[in-house]
Protein backbone atom coordinates (compact mmCIF):
# COMPACT_ATOMS: atom_id res chain seq x y z
CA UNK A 1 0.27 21.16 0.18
CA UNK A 2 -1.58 23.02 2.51
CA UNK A 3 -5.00 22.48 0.56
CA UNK A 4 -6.28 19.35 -0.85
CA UNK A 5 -6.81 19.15 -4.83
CA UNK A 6 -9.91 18.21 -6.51
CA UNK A 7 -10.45 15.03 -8.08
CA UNK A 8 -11.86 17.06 -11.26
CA UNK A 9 -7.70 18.40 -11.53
CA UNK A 10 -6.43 14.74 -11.67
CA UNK A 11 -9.01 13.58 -14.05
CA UNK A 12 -8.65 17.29 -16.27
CA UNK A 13 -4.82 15.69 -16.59
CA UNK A 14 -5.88 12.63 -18.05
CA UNK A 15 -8.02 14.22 -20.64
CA UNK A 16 -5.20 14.61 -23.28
CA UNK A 17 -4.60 17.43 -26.08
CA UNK A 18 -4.26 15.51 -30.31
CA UNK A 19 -1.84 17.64 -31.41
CA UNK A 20 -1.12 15.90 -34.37
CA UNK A 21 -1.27 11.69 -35.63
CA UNK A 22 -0.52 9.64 -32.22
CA UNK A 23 0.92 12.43 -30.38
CA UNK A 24 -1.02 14.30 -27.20
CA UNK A 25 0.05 16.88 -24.51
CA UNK A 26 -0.86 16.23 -21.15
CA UNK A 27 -0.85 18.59 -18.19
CA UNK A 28 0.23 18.04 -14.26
CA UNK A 29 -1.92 17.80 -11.68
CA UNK A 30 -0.89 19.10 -8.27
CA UNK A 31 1.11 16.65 -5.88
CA UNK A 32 2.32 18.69 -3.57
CA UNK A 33 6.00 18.17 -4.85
CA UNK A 34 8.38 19.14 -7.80
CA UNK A 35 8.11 16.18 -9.45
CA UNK A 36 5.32 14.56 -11.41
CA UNK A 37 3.80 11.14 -9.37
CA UNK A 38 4.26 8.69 -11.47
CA UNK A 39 0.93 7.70 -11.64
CA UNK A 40 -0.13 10.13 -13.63
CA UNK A 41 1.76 9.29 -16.24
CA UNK A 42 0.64 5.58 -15.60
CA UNK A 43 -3.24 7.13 -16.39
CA UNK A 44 -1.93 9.65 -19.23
CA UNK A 45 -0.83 6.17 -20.58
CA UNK A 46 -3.83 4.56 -20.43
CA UNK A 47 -5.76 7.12 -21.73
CA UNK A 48 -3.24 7.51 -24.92
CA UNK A 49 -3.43 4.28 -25.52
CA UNK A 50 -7.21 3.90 -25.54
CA UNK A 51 -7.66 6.96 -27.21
CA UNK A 52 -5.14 5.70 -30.09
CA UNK A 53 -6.84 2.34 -30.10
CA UNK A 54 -10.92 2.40 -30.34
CA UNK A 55 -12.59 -0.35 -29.25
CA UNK A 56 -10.12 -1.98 -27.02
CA UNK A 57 -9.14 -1.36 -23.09
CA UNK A 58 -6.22 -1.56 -21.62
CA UNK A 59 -5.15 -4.94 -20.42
CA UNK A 60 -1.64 -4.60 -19.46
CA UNK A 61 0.67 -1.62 -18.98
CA UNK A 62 4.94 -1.50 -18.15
CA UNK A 63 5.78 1.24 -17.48
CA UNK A 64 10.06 2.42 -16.91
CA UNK A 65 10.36 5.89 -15.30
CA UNK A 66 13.76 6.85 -16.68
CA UNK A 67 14.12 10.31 -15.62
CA UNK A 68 11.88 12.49 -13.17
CA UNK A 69 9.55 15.11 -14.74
CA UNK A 70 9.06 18.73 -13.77
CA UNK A 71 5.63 19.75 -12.34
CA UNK A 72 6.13 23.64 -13.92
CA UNK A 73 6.22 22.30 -17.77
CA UNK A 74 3.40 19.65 -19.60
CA UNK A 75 4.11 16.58 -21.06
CA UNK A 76 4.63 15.59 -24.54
CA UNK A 77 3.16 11.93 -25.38
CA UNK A 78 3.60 9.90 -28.31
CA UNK A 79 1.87 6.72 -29.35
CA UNK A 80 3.62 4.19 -31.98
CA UNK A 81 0.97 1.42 -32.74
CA UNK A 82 2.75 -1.90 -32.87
CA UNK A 83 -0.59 -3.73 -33.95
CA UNK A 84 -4.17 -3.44 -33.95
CA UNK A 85 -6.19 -6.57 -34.81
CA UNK A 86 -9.92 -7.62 -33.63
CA UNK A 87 -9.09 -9.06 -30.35
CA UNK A 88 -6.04 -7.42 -29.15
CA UNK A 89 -3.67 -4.52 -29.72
CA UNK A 90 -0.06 -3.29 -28.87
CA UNK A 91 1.41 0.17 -28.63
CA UNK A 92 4.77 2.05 -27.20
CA UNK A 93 3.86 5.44 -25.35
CA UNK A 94 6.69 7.60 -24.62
CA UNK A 95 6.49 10.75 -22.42
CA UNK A 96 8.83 13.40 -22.96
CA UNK A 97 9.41 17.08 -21.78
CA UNK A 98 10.74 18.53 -24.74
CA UNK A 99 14.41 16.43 -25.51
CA UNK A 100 14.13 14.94 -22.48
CA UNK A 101 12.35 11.22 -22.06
CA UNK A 102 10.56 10.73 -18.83
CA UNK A 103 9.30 6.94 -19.40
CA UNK A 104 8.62 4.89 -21.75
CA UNK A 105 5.48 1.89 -21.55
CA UNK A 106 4.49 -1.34 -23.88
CA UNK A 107 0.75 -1.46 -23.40
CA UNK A 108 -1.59 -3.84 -24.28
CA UNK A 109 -5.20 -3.67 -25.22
CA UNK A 110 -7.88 -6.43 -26.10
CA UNK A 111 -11.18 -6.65 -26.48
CA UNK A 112 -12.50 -8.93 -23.48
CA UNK A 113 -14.09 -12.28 -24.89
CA UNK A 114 -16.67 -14.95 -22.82
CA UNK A 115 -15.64 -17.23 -20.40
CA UNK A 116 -13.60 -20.10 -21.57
CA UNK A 117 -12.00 -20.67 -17.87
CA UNK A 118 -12.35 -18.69 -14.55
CA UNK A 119 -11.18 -18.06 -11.30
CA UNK A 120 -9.70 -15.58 -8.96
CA UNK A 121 -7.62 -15.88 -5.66
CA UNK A 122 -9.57 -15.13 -2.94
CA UNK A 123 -9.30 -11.50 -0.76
CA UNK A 124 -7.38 -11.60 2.40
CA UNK A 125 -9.13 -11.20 5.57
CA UNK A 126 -8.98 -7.69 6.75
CA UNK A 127 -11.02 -5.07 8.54
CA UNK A 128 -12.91 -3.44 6.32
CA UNK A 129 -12.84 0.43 5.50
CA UNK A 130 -14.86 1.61 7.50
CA UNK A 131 -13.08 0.39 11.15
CA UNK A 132 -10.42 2.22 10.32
CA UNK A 133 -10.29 6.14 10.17
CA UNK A 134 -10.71 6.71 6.66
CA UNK A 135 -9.04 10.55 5.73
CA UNK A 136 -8.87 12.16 2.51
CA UNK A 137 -5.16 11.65 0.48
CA UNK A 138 -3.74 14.29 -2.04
CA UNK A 139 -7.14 14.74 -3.14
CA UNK A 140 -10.16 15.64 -1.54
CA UNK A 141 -12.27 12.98 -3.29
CA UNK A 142 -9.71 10.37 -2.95
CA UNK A 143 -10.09 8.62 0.46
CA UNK A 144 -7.74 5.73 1.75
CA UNK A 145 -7.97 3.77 4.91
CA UNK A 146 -5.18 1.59 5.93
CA UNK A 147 -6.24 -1.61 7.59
CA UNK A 148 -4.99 -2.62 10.81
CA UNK A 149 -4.05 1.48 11.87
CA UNK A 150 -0.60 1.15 10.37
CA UNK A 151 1.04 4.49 10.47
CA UNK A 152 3.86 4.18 7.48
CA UNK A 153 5.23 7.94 8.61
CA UNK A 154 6.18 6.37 11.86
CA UNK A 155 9.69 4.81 12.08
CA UNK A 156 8.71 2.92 15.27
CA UNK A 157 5.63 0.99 13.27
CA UNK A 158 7.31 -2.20 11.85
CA UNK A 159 5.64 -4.94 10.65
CA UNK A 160 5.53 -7.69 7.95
CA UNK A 161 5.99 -6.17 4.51
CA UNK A 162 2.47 -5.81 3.67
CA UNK A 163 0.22 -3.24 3.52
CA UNK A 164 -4.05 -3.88 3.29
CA UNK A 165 -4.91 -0.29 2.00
CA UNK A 166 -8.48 0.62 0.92
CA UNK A 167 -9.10 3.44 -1.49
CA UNK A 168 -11.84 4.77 -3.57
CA UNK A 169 -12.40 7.93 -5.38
CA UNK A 170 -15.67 9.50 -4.36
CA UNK A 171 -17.86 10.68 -7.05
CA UNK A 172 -15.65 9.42 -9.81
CA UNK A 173 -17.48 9.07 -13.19
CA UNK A 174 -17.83 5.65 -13.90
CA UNK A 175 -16.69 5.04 -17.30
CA UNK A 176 -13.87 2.14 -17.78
CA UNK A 177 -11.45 4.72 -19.02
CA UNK A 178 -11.58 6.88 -16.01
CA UNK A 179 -11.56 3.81 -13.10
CA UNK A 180 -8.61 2.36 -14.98
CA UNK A 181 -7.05 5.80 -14.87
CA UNK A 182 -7.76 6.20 -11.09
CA UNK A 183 -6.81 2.85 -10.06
CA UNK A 184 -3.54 3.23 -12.03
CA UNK A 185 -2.84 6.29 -10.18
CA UNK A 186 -3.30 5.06 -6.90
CA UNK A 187 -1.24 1.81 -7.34
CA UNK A 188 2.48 3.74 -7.78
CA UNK A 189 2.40 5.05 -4.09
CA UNK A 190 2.20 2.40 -0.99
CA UNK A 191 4.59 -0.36 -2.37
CA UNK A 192 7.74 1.33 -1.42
CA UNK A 193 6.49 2.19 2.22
CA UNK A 194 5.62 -1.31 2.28
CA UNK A 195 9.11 -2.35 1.47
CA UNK A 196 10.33 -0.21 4.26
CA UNK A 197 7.81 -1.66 7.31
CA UNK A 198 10.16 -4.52 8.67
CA UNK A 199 12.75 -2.16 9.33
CA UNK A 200 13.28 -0.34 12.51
CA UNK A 201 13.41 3.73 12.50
CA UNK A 202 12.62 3.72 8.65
CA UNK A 203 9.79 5.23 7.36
CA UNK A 204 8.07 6.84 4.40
CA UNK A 205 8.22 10.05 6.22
CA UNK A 206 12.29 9.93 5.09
CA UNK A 207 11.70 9.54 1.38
CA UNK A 208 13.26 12.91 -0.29
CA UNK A 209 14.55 14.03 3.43
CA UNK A 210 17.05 11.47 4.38
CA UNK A 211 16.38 9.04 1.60
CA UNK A 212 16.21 9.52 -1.45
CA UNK A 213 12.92 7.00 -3.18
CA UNK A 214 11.30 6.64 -6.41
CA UNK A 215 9.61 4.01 -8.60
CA UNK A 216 11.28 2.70 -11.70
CA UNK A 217 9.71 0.38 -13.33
CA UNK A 218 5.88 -0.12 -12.86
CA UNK A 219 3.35 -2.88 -14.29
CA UNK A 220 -0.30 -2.75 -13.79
CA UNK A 221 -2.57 -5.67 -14.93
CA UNK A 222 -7.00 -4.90 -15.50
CA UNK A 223 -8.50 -8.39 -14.54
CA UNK A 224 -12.35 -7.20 -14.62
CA UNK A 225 -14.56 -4.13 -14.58
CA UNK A 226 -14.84 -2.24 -11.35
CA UNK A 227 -15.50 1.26 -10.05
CA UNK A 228 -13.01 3.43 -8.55
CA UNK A 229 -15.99 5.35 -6.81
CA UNK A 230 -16.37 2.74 -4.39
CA UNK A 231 -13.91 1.01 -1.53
CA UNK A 232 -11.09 -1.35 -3.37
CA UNK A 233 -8.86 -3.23 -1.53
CA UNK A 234 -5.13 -2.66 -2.20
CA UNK A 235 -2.83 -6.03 -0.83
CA UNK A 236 0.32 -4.88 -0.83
CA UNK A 237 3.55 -7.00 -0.71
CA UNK A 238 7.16 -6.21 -0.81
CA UNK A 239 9.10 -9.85 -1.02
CA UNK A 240 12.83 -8.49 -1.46
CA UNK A 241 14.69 -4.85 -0.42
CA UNK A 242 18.00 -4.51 -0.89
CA UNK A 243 21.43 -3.13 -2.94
CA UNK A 244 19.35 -0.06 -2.75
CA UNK A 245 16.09 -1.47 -4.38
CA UNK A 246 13.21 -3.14 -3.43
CA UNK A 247 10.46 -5.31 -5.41
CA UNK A 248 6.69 -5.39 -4.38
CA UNK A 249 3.41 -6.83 -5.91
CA UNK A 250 0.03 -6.18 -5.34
CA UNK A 251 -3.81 -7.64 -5.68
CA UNK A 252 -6.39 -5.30 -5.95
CA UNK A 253 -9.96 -6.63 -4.90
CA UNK A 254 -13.76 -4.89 -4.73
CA UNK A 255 -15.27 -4.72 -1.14
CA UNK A 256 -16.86 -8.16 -2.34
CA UNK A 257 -13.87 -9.97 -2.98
CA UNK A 258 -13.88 -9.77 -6.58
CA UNK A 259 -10.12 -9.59 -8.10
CA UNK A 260 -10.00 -7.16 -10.42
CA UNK A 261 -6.52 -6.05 -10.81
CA UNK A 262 -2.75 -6.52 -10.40
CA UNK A 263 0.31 -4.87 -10.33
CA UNK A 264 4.14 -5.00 -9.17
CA UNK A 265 6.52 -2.69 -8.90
CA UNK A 266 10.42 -2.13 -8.63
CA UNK A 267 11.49 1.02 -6.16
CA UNK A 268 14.70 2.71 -5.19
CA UNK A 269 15.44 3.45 -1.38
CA UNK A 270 19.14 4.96 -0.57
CA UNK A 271 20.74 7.28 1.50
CA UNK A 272 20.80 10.99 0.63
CA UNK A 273 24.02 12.58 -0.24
CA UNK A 274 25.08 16.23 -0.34
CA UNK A 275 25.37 15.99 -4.09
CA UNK A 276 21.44 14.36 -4.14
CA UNK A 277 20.48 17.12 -1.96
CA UNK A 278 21.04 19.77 -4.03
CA UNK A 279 20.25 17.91 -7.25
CA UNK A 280 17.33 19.95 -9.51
CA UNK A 281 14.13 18.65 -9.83
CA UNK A 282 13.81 16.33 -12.76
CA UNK A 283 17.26 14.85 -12.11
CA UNK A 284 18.27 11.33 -13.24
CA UNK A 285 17.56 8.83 -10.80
C-alpha cells in the first residue's frame, strides 16, 4: 500500500461486534493485499475467547487456516465453550465468511497461579534494536528491526534458517488483551521467509509472484506478561522445508531477556501455476 495504516485500524479489528450468545463479527484491517493476514484472525481469536471467558487469558491458541478470507467482506466468529472451571478454560472459535469456514482454533485460557517451579531459556545474543535501522512495517506504529541487516526480499541474502527480528508497537495500550493481540499478529509473518534463507535466489519478495505461500496451521503459546509497546525479540527458526511445506518455531523474549512467549508454525511454499495465477482471492489453499 502506498500509505501506512494506523495502529488504531488493527486494534478497531480486534474490538469485536456480540451479535448474539458466543457469536461476534469482526472487521479487516488493511494489509495491503486481498486476503486477510492471518494474524488477525489469530488476535480476533484471542479476543473472542477472552471476551467469552471472564476472568481468564489466553494461554494457548491452534489455529488451522483452511481457506483464505476476502479483505472486501467481515468475518463471522463463533465461540463453543468446551469448559470453564476456576483455573482453566477451553473453547473452539471458528471464523467464517458467510458458508464459507476460514479457520478454525482450540484455545485455552487459565487463570495464572504462584510459582510452584520456574525457569526460562535464556535470549540469544544479538544486536539489539537499535543498531539496526529500525523502519515502520504495515503499520505506522508497528516498527521491526531485523538483527544482523538481513534483507529477506533479497534472493542473494542466504543464511542459516533463523531470523532475530525485533518488533514493538509504539503507543500500544497496555492492557493484556491488546499485547496478546499484537504479539499474535506479528508472530504469523517472518517464519516462512525464514524457511526460505538457506536457499539461493529465493526470497520472500516471490511469495504470491512466483510462489505461491501461506500459513496453515499456527500455534502461539503466552508464557508471562509483557508489553507490545516496547522492543520484543522475535527468534525465529525454520528446522525442516520441503514436499512443498516448511515447519518453523519461535521464542519471543523482552529487551531484558525475559521469555514471554512461543509459537510454531507450519507454511506452504510452491511454485505458481497458470491455474494459481488466476485463482480468486479467497481460494483454497
Amino acid at each position: 500500500m502506498s500509505e501506512l495504516a494506523h495502529l488504531a485500524d488493527l486494534l478497531a479489528a480486534f474490538r469485536l461486534e456480540p451479535v448474539g450468545e458466543g457469536r461476534f463479527v469482526g472487521q479487516n484491517a488493511p494489509n495491503g493485499r486481498d486476503v486477510i493476514f492471518g494474524g488477525q484472525l489469530l488476535g480476533q481469536t484471542i479476543a473472542a475467547a477472552t471476551v467469552s471467558q471472564p476472568g481468564k487469558e489466553v494461554k494457548t491458541v491452534h489455529a488451522i487456516f483452511a481457506r483464505g478470507g476476502d479483505m472486501r467482506a467481515p468475518v463471522d466468529i463463533d465461540v463453543d465453550t468446551m469448559h470453564s472451571g476456576r483455573a482453566f478454560g477451553s473453547t473452539t472459535i471458528t471464523v467464517r465468511q458467510g458458508d464459507r469456514l476460514c479457520a478454525r482454533s482450540l484455545v485455552l485460557l487459565h487463570a495464572p497461579e504462584a510459582d510452584a517451579i520456574r525457569h526460562g531459556v535464556p535470549a540469544p545474543d544479538v544486536p539489539p534494536p537499535d543498531e539496526a535501522k529500525a523502519r515502520s512495517f504495515e503499520f505506522e506504529e508497528w516498527q521491526i528491526s531485523i538483527a544482523g541487516d538481513i534483507d529477506l526480499s533479497d534472493p542473494d541474502d542466504v543464511g542459516p534458517p533463523e531470523l532475530p527480528v525485533w518488533i514493538r508497537f509504539v503507543g500500544a495500550p497496555d492492557d493484556g488483551l491488546s499485547n496478546q493481540e499484537l504479539l499474535a499478529y506479528a508472530t504469523d509473518g517472518f517464519l516462512i521467509g525464514t524457511a526460505m534463507r538457506p536457499h539461493p535466489g529465493v526470497s520472500q519478495s516471490m511469495a504470491h509472484v512466483s510462489l505461491s505461500t501461506g500459513v496453515v496451521s499456527h500455534t502461539l503459546t503466552f508464557h508471562e506478561p509483557f508489553s507490545a509497546s516496547e522492543w520484543m525479540l522475535l527468534a525465529h527458526e525454520a528446522p525442516y522445508a520441503g514436499r512443498g511445506r516448511t515447519y518453523g518455531r519461535a521464542h519471543v523474549f523482552t529487551q531484558d531477556g525475559r521469555l514471554v512467549a512461543s509459537f510454531i508454525q507450519d507454511g506452504m511454499v510452491r511454485a505458481i501455476s497458470a491455474d494459481a495465477a488466476n485463482r480468486p482471492a479467497g481460494a483454497v489453499l
